[in-house]
PDB file of N, CA and C in Angstrom:
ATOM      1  N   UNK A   1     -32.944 -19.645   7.775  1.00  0.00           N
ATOM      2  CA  UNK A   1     -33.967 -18.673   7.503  1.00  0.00           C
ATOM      3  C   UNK A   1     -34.486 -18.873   6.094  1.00  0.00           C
ATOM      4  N   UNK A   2     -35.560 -18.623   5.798  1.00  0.00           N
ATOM      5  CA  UNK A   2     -36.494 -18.790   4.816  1.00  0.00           C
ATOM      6  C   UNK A   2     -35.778 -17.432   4.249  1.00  0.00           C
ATOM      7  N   UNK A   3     -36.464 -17.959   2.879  1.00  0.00           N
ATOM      8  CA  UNK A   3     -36.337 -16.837   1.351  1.00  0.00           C
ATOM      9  C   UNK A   3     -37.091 -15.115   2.119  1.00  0.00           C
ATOM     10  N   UNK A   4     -38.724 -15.521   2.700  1.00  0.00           N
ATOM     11  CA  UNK A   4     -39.551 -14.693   3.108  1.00  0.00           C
ATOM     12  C   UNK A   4     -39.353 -14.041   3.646  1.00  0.00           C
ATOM     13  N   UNK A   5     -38.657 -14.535   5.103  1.00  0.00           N
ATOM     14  CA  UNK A   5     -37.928 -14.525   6.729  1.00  0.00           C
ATOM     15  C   UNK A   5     -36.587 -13.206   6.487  1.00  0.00           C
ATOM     16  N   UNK A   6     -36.118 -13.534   5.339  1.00  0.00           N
ATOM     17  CA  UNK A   6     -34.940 -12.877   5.069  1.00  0.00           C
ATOM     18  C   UNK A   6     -35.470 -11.249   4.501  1.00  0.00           C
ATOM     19  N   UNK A   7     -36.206 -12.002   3.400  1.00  0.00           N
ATOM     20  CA  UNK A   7     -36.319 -10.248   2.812  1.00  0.00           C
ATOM     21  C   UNK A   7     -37.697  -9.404   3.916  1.00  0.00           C
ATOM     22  N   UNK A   8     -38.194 -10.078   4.934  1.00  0.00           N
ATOM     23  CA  UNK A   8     -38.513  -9.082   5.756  1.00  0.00           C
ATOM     24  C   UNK A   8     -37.648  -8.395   6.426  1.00  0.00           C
ATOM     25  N   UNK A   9     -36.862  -9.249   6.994  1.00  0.00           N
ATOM     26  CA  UNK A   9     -35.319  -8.815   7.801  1.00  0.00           C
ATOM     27  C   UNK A   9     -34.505  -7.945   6.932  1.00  0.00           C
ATOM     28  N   UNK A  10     -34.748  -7.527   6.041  1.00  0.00           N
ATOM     29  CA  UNK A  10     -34.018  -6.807   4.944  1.00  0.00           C
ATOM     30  C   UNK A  10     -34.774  -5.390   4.898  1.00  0.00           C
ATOM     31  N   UNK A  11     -36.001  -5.808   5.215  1.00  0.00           N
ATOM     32  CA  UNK A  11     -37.358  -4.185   5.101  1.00  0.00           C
ATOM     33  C   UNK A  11     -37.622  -3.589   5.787  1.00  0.00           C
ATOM     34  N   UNK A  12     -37.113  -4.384   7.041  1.00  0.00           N
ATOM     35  CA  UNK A  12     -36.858  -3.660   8.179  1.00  0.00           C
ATOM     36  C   UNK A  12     -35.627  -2.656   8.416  1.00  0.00           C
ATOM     37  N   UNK A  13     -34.860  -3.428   8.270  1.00  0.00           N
ATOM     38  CA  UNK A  13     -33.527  -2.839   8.143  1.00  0.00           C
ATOM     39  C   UNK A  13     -33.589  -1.527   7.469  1.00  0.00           C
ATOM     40  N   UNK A  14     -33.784  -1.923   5.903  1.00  0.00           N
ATOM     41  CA  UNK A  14     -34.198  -0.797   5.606  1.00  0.00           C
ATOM     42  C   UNK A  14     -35.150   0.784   5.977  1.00  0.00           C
ATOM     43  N   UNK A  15     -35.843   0.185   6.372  1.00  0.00           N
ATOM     44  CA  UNK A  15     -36.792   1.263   7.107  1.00  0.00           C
ATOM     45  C   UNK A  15     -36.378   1.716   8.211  1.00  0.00           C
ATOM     46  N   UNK A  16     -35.466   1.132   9.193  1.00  0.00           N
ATOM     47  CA  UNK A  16     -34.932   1.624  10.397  1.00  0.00           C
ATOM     48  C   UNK A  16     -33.705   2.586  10.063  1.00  0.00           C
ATOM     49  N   UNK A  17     -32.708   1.945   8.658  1.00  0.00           N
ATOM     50  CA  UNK A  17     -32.124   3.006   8.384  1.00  0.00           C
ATOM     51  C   UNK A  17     -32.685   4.216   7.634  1.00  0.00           C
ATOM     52  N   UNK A  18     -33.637   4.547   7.080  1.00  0.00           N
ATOM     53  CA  UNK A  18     -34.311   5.535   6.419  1.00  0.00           C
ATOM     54  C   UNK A  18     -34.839   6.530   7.383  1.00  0.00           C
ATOM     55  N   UNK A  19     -35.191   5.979   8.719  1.00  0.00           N
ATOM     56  CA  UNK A  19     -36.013   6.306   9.381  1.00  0.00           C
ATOM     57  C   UNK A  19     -34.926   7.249  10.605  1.00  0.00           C
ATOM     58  N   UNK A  20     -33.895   6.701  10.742  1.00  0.00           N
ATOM     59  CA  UNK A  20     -32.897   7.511  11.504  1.00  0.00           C
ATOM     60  C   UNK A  20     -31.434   7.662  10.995  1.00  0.00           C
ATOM     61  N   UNK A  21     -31.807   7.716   9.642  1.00  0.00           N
ATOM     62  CA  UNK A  21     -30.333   7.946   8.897  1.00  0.00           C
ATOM     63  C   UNK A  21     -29.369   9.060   9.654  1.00  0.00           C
ATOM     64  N   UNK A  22     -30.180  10.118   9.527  1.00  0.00           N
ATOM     65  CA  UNK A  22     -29.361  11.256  10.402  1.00  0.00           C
ATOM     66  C   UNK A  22     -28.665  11.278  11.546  1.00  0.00           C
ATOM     67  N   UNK A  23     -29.527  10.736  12.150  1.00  0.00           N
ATOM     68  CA  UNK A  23     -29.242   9.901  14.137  1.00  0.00           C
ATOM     69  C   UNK A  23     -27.948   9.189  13.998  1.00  0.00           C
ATOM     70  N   UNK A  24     -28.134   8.360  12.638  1.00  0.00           N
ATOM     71  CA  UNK A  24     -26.974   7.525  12.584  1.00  0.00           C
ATOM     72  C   UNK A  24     -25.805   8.033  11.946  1.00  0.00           C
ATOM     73  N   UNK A  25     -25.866   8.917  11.106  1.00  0.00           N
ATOM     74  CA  UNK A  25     -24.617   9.866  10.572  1.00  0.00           C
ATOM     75  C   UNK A  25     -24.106  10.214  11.865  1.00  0.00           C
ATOM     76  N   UNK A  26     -24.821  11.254  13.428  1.00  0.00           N
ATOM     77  CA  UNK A  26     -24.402  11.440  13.759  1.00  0.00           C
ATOM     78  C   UNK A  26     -23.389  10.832  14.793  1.00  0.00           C
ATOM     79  N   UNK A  27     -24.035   9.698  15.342  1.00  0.00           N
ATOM     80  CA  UNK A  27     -24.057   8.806  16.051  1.00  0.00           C
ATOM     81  C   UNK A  27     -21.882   8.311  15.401  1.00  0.00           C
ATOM     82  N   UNK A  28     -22.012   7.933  14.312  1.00  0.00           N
ATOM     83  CA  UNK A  28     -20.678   7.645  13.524  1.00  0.00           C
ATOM     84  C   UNK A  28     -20.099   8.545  13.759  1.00  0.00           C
ATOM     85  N   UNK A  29     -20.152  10.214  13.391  1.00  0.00           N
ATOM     86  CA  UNK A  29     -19.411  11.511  13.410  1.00  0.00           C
ATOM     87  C   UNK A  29     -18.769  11.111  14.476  1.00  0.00           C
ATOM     88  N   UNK A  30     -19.261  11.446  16.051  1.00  0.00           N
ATOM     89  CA  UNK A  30     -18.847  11.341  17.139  1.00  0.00           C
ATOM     90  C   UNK A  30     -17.983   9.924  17.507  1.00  0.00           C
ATOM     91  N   UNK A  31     -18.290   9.141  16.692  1.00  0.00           N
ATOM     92  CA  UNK A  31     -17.449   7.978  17.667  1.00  0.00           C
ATOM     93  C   UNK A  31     -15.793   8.043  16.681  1.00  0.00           C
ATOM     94  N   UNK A  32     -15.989   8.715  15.573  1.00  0.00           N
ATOM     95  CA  UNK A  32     -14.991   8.771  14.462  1.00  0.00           C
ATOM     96  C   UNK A  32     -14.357   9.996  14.724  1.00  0.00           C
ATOM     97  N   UNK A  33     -14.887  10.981  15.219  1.00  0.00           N
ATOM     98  CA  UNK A  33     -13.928  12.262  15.678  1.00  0.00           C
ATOM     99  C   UNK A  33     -13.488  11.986  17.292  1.00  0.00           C
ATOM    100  N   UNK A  34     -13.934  11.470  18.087  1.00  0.00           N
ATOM    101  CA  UNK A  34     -13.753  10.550  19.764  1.00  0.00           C
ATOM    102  C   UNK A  34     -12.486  10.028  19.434  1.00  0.00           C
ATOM    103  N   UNK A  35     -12.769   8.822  18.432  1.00  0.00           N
ATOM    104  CA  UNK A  35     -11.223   7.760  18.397  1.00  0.00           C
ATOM    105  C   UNK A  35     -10.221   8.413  17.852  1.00  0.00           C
ATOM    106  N   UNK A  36     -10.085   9.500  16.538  1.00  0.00           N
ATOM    107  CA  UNK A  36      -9.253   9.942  16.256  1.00  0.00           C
ATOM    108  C   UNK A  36      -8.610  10.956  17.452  1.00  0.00           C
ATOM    109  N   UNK A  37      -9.500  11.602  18.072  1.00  0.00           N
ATOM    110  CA  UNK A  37      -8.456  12.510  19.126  1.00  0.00           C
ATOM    111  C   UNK A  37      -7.821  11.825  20.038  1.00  0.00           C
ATOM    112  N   UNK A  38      -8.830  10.732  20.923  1.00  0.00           N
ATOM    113  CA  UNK A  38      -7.678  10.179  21.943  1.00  0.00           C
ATOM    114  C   UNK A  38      -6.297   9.340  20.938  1.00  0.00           C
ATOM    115  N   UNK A  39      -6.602   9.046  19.812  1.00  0.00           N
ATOM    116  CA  UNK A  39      -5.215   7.991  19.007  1.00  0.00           C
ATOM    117  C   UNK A  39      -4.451   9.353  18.836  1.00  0.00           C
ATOM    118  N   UNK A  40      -4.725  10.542  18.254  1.00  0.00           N
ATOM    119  CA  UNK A  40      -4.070  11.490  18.517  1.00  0.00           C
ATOM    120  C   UNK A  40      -2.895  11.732  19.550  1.00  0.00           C
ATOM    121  N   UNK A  41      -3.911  12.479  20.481  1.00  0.00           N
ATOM    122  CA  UNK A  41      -3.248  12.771  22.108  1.00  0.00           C
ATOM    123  C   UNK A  41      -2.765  11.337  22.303  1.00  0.00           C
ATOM    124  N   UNK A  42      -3.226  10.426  22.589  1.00  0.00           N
ATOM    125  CA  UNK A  42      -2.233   9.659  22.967  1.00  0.00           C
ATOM    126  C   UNK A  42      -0.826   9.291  22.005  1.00  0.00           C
ATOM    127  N   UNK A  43      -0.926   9.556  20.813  1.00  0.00           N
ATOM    128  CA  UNK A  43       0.332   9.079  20.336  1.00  0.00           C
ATOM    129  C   UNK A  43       1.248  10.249  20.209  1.00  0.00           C
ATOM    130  N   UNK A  44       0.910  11.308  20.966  1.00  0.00           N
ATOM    131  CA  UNK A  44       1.501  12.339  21.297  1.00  0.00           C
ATOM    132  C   UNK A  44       2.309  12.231  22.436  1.00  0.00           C
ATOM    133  N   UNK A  45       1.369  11.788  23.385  1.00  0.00           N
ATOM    134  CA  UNK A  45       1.765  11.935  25.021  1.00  0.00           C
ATOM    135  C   UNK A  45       2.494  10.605  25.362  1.00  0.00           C
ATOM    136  N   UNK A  46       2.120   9.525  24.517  1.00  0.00           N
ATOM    137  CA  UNK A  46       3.053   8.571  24.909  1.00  0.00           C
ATOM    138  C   UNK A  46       2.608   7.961  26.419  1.00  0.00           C
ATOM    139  N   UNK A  47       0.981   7.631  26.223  1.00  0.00           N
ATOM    140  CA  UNK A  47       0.227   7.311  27.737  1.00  0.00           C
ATOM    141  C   UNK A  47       0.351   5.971  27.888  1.00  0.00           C
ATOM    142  N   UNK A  48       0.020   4.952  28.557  1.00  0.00           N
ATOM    143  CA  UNK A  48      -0.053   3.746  29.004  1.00  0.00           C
ATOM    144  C   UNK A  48      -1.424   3.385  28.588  1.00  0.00           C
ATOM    145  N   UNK A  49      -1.329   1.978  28.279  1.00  0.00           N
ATOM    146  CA  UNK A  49      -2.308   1.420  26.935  1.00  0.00           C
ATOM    147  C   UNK A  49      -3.627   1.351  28.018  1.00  0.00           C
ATOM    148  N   UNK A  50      -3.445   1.624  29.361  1.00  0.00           N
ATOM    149  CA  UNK A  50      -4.889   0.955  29.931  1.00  0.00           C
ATOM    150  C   UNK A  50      -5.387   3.009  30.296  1.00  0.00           C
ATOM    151  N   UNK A  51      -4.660   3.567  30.026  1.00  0.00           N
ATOM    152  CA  UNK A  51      -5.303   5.004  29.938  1.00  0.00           C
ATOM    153  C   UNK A  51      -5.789   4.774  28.682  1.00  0.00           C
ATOM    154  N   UNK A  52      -4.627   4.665  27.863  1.00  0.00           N
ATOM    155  CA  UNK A  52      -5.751   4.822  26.385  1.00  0.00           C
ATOM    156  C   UNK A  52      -7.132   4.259  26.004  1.00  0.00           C
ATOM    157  N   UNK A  53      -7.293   3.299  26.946  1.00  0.00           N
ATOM    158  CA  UNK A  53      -8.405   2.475  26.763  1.00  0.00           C
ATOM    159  C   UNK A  53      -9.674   2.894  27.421  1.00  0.00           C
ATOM    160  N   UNK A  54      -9.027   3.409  28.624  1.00  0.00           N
ATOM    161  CA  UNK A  54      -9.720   4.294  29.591  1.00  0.00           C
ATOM    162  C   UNK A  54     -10.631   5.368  28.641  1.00  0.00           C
ATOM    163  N   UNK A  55      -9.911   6.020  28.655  1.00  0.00           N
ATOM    164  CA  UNK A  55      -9.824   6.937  27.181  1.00  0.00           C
ATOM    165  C   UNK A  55     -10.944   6.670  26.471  1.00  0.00           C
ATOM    166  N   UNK A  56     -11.031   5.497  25.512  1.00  0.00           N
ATOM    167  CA  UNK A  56     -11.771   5.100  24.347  1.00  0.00           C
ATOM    168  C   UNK A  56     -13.067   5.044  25.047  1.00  0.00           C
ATOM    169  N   UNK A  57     -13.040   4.353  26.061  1.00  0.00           N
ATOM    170  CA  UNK A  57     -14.420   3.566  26.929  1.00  0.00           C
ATOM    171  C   UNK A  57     -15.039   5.069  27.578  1.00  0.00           C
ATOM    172  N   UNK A  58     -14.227   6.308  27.609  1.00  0.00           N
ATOM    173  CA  UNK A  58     -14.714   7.015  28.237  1.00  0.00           C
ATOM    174  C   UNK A  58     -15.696   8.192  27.468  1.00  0.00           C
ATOM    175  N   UNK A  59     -15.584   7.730  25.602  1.00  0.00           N
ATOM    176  CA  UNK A  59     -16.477   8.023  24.774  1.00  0.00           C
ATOM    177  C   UNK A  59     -17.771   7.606  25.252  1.00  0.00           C
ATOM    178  N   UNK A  60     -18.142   6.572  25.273  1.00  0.00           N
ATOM    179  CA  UNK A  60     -19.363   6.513  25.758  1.00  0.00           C
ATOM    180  C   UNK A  60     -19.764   7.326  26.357  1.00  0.00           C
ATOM    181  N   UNK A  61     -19.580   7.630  27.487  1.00  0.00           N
ATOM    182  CA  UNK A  61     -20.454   8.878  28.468  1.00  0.00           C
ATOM    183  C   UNK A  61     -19.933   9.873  27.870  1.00  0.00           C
ATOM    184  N   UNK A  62     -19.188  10.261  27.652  1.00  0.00           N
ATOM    185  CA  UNK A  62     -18.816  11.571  26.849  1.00  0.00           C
ATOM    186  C   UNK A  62     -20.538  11.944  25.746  1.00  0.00           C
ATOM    187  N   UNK A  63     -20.605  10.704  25.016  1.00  0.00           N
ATOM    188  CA  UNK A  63     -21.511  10.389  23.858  1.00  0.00           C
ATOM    189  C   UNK A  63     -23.301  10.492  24.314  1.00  0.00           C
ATOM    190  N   UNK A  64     -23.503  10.148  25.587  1.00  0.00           N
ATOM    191  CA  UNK A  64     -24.575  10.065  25.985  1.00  0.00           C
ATOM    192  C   UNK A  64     -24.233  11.494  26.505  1.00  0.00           C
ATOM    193  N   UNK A  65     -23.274  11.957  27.806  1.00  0.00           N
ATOM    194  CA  UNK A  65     -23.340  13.731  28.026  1.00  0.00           C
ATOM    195  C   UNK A  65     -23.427  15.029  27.051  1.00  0.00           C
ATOM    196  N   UNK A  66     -23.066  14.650  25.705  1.00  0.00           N
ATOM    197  CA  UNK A  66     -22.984  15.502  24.711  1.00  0.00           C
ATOM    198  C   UNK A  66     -24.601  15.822  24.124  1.00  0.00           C
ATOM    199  N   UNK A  67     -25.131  14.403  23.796  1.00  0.00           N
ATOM    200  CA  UNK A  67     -26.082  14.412  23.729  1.00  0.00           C
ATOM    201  C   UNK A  67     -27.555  14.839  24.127  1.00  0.00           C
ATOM    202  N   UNK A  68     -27.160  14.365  25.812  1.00  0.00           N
ATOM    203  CA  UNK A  68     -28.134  14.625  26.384  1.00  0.00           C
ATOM    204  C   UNK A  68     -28.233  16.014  26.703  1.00  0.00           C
ATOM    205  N   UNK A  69     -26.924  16.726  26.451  1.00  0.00           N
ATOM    206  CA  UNK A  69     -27.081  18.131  26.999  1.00  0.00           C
ATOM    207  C   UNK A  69     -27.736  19.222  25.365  1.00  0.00           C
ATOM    208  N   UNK A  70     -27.198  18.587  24.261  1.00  0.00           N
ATOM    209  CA  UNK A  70     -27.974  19.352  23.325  1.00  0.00           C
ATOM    210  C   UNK A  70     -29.144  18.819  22.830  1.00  0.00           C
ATOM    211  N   UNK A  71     -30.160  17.507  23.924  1.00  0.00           N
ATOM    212  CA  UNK A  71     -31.475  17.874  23.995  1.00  0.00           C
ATOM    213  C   UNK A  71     -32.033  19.325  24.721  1.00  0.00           C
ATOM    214  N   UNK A  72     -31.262  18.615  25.875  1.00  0.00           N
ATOM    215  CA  UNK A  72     -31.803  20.234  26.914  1.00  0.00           C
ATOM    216  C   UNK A  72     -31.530  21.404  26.464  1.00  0.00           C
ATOM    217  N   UNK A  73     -30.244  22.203  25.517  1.00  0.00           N
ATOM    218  CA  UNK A  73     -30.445  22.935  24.715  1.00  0.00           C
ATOM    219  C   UNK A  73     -31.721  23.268  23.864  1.00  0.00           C
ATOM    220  N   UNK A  74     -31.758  22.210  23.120  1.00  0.00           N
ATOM    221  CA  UNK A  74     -32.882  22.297  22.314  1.00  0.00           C
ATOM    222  C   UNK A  74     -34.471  22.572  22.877  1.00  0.00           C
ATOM    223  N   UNK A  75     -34.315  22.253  23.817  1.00  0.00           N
ATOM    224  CA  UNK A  75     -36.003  22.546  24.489  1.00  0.00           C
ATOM    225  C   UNK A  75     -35.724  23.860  25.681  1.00  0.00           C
ATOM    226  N   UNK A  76     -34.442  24.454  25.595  1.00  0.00           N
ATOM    227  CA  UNK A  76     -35.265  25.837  26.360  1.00  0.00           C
ATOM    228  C   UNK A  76     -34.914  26.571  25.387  1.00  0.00           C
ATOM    229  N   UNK A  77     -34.248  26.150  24.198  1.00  0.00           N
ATOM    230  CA  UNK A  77     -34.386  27.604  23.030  1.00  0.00           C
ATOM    231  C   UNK A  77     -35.270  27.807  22.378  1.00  0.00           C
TER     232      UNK A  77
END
């Protein structure tokens, strides 16, 4: 990559994080409070590593259901 090539790729970046910084705070919150509870509960319960994993992978939809439900919040209040 060129000198040019780069610091566009850099202004972008920039601007995409400026532009949804918040989105992305939250976006982190959730996947950082997600992993700590199942490492939690599981090192509590003493589960089998393909639950725990279960578990982790099951953030995702958790992440999109959380979400999607405090859009729909947001538009009938």
């Amino acid at each position: 990559m060129t000198a040019s090539r780069v610091g566009t790729v850099l202004d972008n970046v920039r601007t995409h994080v400026r532009e949804h910084r918040s989105g992305m705070v939250a976006d982190f919150m959730f996947a950082v409070v997600w992993v700590a509870v199942v490492s939690v509960l599981f090192d509590v319960l003493q589960g089998p590593t393909w639950a725990y994993h279960l578990s982790l992978a099951g953030g995702v939809v958790a992440y999109f259901g959380f979400f999607a439900s405090l859009e729909v919040a947001k538009e009938t209040s």
